[in-house]
Structures are given as C-alpha cells and as structure tokens.
C-alpha atoms as a PDB file:
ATOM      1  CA  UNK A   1     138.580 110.897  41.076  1.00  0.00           C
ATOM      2  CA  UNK A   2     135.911 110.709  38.399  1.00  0.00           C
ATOM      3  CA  UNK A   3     136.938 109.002  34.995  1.00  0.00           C
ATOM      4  CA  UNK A   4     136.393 111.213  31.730  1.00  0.00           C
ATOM      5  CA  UNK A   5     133.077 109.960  30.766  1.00  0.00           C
ATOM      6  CA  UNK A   6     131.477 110.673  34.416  1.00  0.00           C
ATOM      7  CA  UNK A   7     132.008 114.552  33.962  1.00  0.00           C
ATOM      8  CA  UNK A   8     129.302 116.581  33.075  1.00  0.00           C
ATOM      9  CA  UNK A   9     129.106 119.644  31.026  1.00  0.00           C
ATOM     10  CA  UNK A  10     127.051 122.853  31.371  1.00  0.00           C
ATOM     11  CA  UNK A  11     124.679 124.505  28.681  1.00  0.00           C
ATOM     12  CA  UNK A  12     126.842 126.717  28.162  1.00  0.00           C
ATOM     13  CA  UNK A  13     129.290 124.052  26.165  1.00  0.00           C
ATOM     14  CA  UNK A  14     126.327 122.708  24.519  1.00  0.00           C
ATOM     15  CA  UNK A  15     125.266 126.748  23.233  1.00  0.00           C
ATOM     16  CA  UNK A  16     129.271 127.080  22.199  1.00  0.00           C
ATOM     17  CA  UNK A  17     128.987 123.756  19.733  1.00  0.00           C
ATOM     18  CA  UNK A  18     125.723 124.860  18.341  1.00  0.00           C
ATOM     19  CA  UNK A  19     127.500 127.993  16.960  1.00  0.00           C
ATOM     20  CA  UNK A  20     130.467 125.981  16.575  1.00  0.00           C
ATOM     21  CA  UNK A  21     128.671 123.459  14.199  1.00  0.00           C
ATOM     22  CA  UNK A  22     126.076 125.673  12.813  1.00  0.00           C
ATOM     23  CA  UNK A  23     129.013 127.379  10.197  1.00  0.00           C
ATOM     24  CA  UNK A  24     129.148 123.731   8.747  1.00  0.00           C
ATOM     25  CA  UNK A  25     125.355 123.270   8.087  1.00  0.00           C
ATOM     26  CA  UNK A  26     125.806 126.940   6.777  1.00  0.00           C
ATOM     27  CA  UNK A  27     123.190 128.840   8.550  1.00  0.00           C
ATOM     28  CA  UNK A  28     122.786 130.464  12.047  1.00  0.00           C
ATOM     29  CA  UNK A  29     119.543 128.831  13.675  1.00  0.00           C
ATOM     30  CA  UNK A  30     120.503 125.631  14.726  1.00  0.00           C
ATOM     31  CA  UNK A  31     119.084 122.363  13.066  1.00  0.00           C
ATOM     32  CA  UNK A  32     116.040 120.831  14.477  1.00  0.00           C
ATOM     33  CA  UNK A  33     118.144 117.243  14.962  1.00  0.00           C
ATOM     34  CA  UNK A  34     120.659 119.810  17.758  1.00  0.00           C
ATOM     35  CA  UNK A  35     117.672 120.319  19.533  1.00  0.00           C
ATOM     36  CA  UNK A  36     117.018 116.589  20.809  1.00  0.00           C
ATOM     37  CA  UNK A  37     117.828 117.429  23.943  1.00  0.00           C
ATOM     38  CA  UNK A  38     116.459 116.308  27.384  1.00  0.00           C
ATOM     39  CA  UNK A  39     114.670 119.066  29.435  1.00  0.00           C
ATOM     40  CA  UNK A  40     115.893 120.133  32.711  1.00  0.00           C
ATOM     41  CA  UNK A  41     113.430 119.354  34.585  1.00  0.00           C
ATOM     42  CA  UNK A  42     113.334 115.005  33.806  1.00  0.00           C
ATOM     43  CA  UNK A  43     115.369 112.884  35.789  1.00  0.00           C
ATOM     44  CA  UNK A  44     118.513 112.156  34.431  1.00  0.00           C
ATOM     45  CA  UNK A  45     119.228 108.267  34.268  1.00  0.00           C
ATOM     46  CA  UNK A  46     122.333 106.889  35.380  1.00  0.00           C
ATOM     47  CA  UNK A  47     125.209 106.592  33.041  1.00  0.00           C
ATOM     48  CA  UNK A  48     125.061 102.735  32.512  1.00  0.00           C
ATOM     49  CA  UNK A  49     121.492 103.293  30.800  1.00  0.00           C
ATOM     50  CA  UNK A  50     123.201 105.239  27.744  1.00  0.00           C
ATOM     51  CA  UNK A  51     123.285 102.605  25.332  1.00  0.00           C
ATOM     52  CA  UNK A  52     119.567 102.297  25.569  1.00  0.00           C
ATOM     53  CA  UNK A  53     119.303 105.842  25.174  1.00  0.00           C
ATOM     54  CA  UNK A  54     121.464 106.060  22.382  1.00  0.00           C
ATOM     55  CA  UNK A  55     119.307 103.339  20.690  1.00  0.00           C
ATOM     56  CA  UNK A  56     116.411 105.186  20.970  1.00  0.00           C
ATOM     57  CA  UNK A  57     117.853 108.151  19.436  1.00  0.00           C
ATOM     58  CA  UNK A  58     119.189 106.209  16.911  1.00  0.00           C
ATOM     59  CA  UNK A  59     116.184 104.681  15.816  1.00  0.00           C
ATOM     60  CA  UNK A  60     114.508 107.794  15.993  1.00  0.00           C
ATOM     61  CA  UNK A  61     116.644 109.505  13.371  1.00  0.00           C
ATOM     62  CA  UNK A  62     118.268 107.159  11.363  1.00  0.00           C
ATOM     63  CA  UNK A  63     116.966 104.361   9.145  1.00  0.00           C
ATOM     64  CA  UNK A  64     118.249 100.672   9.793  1.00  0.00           C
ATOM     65  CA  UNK A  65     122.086 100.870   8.233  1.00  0.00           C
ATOM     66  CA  UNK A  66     125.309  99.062   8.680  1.00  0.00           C
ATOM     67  CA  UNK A  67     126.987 100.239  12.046  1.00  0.00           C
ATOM     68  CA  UNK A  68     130.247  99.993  13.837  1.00  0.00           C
ATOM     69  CA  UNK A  69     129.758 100.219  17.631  1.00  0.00           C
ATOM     70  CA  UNK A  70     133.529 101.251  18.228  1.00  0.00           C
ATOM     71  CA  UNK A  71     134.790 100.040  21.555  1.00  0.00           C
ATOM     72  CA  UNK A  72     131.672  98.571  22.301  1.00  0.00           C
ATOM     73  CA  UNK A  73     132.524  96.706  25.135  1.00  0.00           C
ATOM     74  CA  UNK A  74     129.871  94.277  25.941  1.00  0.00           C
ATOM     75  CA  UNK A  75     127.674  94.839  23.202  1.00  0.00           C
ATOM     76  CA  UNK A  76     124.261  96.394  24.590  1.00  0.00           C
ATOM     77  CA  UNK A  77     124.004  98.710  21.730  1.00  0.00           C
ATOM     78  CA  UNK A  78     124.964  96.819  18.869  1.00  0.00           C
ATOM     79  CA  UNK A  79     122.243  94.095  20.222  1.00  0.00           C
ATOM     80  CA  UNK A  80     119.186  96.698  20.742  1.00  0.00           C
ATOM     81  CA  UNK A  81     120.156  97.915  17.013  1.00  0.00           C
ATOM     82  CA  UNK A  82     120.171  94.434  15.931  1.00  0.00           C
ATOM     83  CA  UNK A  83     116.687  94.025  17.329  1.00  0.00           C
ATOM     84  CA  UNK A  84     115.493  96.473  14.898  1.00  0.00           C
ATOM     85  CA  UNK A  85     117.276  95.050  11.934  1.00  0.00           C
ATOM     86  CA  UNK A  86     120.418  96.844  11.755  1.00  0.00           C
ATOM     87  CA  UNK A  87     123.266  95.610  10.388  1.00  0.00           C
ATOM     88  CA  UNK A  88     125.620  95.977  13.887  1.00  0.00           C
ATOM     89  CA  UNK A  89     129.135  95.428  14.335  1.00  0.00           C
ATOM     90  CA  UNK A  90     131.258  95.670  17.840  1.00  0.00           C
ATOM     91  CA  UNK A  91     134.795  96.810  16.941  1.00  0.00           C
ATOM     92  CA  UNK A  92     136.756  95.973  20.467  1.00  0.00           C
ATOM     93  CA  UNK A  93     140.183  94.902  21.123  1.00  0.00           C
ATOM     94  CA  UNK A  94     138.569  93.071  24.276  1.00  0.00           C
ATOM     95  CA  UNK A  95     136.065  90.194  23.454  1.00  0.00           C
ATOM     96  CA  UNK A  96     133.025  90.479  26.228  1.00  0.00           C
ATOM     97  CA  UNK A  97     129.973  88.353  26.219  1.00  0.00           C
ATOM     98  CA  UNK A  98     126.777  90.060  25.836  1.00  0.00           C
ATOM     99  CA  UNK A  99     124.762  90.958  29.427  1.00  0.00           C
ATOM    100  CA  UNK A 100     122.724  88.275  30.695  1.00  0.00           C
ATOM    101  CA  UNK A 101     119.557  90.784  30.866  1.00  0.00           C
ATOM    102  CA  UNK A 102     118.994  94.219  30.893  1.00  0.00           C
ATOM    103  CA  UNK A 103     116.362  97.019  32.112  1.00  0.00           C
ATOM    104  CA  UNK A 104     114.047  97.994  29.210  1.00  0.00           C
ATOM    105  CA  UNK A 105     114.068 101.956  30.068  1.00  0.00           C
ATOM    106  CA  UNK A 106     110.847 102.224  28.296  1.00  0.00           C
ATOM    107  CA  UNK A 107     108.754  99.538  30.644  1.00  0.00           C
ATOM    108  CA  UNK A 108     110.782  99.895  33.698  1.00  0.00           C
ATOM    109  CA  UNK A 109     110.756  95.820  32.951  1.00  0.00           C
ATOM    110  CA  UNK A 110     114.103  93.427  33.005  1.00  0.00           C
ATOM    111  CA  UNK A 111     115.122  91.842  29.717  1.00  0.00           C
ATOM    112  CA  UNK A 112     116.512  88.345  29.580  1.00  0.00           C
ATOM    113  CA  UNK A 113     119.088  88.054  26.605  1.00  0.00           C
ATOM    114  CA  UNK A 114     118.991  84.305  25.702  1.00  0.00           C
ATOM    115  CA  UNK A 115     121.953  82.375  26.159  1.00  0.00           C
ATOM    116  CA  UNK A 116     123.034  82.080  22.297  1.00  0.00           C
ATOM    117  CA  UNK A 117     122.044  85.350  21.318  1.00  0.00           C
ATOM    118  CA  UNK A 118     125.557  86.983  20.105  1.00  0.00           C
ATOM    119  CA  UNK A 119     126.694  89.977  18.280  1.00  0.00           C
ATOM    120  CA  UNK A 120     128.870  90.604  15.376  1.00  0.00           C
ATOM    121  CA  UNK A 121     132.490  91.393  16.979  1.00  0.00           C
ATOM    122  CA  UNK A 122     135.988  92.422  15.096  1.00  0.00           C
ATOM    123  CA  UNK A 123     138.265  91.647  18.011  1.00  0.00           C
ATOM    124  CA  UNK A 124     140.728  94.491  17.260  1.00  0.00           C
ATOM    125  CA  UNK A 125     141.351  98.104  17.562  1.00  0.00           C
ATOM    126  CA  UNK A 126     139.788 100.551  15.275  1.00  0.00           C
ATOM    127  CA  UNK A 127     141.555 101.703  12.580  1.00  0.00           C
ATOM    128  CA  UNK A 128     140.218 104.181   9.950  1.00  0.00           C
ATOM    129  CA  UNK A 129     140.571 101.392   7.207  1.00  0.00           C
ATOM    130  CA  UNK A 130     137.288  99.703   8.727  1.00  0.00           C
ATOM    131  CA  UNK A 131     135.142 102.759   7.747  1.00  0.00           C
ATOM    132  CA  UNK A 132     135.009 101.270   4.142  1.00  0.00           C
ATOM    133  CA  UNK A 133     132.553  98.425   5.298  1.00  0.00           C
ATOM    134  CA  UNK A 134     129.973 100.915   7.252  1.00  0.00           C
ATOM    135  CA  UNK A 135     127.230 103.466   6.856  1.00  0.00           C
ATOM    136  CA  UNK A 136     127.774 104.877  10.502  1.00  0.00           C
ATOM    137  CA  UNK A 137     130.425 104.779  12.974  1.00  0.00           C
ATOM    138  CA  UNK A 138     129.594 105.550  16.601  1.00  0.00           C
ATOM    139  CA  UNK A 139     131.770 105.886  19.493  1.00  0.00           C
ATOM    140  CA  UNK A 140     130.484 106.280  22.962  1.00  0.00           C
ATOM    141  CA  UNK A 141     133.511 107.260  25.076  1.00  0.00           C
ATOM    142  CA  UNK A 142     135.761 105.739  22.738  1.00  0.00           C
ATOM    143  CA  UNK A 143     139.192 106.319  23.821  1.00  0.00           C
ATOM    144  CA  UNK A 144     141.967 107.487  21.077  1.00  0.00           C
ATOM    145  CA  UNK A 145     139.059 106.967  18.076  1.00  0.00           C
ATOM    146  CA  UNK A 146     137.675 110.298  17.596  1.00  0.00           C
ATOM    147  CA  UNK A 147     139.897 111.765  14.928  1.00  0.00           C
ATOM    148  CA  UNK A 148     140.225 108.353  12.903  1.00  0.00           C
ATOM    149  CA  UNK A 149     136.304 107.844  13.058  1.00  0.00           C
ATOM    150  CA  UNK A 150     136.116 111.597  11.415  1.00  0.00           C
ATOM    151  CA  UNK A 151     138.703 110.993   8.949  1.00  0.00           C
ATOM    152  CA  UNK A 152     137.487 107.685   8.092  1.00  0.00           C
ATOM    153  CA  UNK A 153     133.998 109.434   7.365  1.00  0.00           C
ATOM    154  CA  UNK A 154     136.033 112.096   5.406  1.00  0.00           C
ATOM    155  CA  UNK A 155     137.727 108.877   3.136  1.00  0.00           C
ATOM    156  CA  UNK A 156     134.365 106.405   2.782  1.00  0.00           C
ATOM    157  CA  UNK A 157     131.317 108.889   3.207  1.00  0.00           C
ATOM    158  CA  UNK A 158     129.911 106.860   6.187  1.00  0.00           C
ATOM    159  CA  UNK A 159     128.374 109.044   9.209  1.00  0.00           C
ATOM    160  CA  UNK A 160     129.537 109.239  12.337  1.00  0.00           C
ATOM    161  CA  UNK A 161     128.130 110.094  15.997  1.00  0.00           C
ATOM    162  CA  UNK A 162     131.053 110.293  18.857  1.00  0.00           C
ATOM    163  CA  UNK A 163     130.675 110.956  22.730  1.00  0.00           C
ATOM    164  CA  UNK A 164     134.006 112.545  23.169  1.00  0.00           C
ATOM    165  CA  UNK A 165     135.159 112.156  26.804  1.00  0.00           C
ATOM    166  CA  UNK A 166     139.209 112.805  26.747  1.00  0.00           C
ATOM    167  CA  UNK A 167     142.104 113.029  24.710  1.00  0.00           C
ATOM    168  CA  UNK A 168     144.122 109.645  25.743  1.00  0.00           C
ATOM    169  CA  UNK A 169     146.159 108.702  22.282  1.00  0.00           C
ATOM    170  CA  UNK A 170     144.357 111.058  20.058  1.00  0.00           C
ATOM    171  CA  UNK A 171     146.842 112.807  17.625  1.00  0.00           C
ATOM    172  CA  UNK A 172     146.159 116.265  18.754  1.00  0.00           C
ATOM    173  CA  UNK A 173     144.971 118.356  21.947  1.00  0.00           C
ATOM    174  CA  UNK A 174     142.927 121.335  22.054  1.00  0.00           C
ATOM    175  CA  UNK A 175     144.270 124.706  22.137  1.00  0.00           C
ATOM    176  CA  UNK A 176     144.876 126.215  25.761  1.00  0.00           C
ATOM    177  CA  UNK A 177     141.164 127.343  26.833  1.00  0.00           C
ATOM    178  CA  UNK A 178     139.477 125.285  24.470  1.00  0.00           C
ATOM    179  CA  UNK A 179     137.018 122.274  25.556  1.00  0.00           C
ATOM    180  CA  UNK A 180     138.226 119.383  24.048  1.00  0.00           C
ATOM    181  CA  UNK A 181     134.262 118.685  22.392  1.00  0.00           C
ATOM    182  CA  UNK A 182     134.962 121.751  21.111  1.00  0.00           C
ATOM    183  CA  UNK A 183     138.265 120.300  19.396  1.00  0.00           C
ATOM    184  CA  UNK A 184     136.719 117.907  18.124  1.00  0.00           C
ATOM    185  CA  UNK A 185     133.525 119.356  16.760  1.00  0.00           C
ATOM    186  CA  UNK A 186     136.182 122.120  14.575  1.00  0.00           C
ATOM    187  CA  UNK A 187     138.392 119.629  13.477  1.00  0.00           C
ATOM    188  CA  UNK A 188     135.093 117.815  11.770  1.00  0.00           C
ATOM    189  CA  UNK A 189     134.015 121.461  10.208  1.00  0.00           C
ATOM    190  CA  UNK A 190     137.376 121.945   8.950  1.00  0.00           C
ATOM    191  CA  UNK A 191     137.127 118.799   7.474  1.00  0.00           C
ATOM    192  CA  UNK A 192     133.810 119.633   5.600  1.00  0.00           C
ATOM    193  CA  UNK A 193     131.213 117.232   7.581  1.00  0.00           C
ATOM    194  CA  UNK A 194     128.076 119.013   8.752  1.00  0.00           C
ATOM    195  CA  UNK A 195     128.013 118.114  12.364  1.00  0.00           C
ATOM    196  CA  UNK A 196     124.543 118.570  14.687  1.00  0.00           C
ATOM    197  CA  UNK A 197     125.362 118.644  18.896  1.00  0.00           C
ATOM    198  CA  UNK A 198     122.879 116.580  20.841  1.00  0.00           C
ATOM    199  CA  UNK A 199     122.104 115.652  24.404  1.00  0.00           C
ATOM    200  CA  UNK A 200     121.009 112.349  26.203  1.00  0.00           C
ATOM    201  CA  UNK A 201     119.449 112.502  29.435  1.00  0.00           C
ATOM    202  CA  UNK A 202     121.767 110.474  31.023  1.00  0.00           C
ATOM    203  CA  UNK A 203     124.669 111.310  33.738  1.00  0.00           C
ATOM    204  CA  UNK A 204     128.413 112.322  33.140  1.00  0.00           C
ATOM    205  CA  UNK A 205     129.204 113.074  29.371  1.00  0.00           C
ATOM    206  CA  UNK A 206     125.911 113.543  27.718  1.00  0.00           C
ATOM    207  CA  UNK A 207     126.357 115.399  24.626  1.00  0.00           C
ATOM    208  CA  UNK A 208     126.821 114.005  21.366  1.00  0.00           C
ATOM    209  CA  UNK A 209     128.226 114.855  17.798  1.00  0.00           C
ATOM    210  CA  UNK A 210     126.461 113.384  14.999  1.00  0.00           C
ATOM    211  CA  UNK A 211     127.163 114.079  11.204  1.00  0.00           C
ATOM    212  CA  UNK A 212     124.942 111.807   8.895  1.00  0.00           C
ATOM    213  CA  UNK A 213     127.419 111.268   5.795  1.00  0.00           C
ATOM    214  CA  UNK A 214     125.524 108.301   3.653  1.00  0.00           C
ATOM    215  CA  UNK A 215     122.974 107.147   6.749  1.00  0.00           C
ATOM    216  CA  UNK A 216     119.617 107.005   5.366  1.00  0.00           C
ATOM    217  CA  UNK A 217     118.310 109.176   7.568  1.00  0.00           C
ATOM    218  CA  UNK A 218     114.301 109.310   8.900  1.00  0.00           C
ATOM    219  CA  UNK A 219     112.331 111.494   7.466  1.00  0.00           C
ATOM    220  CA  UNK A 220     111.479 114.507  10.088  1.00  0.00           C
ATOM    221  CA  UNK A 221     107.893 114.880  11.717  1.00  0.00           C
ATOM    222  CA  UNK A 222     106.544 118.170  11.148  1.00  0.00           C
END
C-alpha cells in the first residue's frame, strides 16, 4: 500500500488549483510563479531527491529569509538553505542527525556533509505560536500542520509553502468529492492569502502551495 506522499496527481488537479487560487491573486490568467512546473517529457527524479528540488526552487524565488522546515526530519533542506545563507530552522518532534552525504542533483556528484556540520532544530511539534519567529514556513508532507502553518501565516504575516499529502490530525476534512489539496488551497483563500500551485519534478506528491506573506521575494526575469 503506498503511503500519502507516494501518490501522484494528474494535471487535471493541478488545472483545478490554478482556478482555485487564481480568485485570491484576483485575476483569471494564472501567475507566472504557478507555472514552475516540470515538463512532461523530463525524467521525474525519485521522491527522496525533493528536498534538493525544493531548494532550488526556493532559491530561485525567494530571497535568503528566516525559515521553519516543519517536520523536517533529517534536515537536508534546512542544510542546502543554510548553504546559501538562510536563516533555517528544523521544527521536529524527532531529533535526526543530518545525512552523512548526499547526491548534488545538479552535478550528478556525491556530497560529503562534514561530521560537525549541524542544523538549527526545535525538538517539538509545531504549533502555530512558532510562526512569530519566521518569514516562511514550509512543510513537505507534514502530517497534521497544514491548517496551523496557514493560520499562523494569517496571525504573524510570514509565508508559507506546504506539500499536502493527507489529512491525519488536521482539524477538518474535505467535503465528499473534493481533493483534499483542494481543501486546503480554499481554506487559505478564505483566509485572504494569495496562494500560487506549483510542481516539482519529482515522484509521488509533487505539487506545491506557496503564498509569499513577508518573504522577500526575487525579483522576476523578464
């Protein structure tokens, strides 16, 4: 039986939140940051390359910032973002030591992580509280987070970017016939955050739902 995060949605999901989201941004073509999506004819990557997907998308849109990598497990993306001089924080009830390497996706090459390198960590659950200490909260598959992280961007202005994968201890389900990304994309509308759909070429739950809040965000090529 595949866990939440391994199951992969169609474009036709990824269309829906577009139109969803678009109502938020108030206008009808969708945003140029919804369109970072991965064509369909590259090779997806396998599932445990995310965080070094997400990195590059996050470096790629959003200026260096103070982040909370919400049930970050080992760490992988709050070390990449630290490389590049964010300000990253793990928030996990389960301390885990950083990797001992990792594949750069970018050189094909393997990355030794020196012994003493570490990450910031707050060894507990995530409670919407924490949003008052960070520009950006991100959850990748982040079990039981997604409504706080929303309504602790609604309380502190921070931004947030969530992976939805399943509703396990959230405090509401979707409506019978409606996705649960689809859930939560309306309940951050309703709440007044602009929210822009993306995709990572990666397998299993790919698509993304950013709103920027404060994040200083990169300016956009033309």
């Amino acid at each position: 039986m595949k866990n939440h995060e391994d199951q992969e949605f169609g474009p036709d999901l990824f269309e829906r939140l577009i139109w969803l989201s678009a109502r938020s941004r108030r206008q009808i073509e969708p945003d140029p940051i919804a369109m970072t999506v991965y064509r369909g004819h590259e090779l997806r990557k396998m599932k445990k390359f995310r965080f070094q997907l997400l990195h590059q998308w996050l470096v790629a849109h959003v200026q260096p910032c103070r982040v909370a990598d919400i049930a970050g497990g080992k760490g992988m993306l709050a070390y990449l973002l630290q490389r590049d001089q964010w300000t990253a924080t793990v928030i996990d009830p389960v301390n885990q030591g950083l990797p001992d390497k990792y594949k750069d996706i970018a050189t094909g090459k393997r990355v030794k992580i020196p012994a003493l390198d570490q990450v910031r960590r707050l060894d507990q659950p995530f409670e919407a509280s924490l949003g008052r200490h960070f520009d950006l909260l991100v959850g990748m598959h982040a079990h039981g987070c997604n409504a706080k992280v929303i309504e602790a961007a609604s309380e502190f202005g921070c931004g947030f970017l969530l992976f939805p994968c399943c509703v396990i201890d959230e405090p509401f389900y979707p409506p019978l016939g409606v996705q649960w990304l689809e859930s939560v994309t309306d309940y951050a509308v309703r709440l007044g955050h602009p929210v822009y759909p993306f995709r990572l070429n990666f397998k299993g739950q790919n698509i993304g739902l950013f709103s920027p809040g404060c994040c200083p965000l990169r300016e956009r090529q033309a």
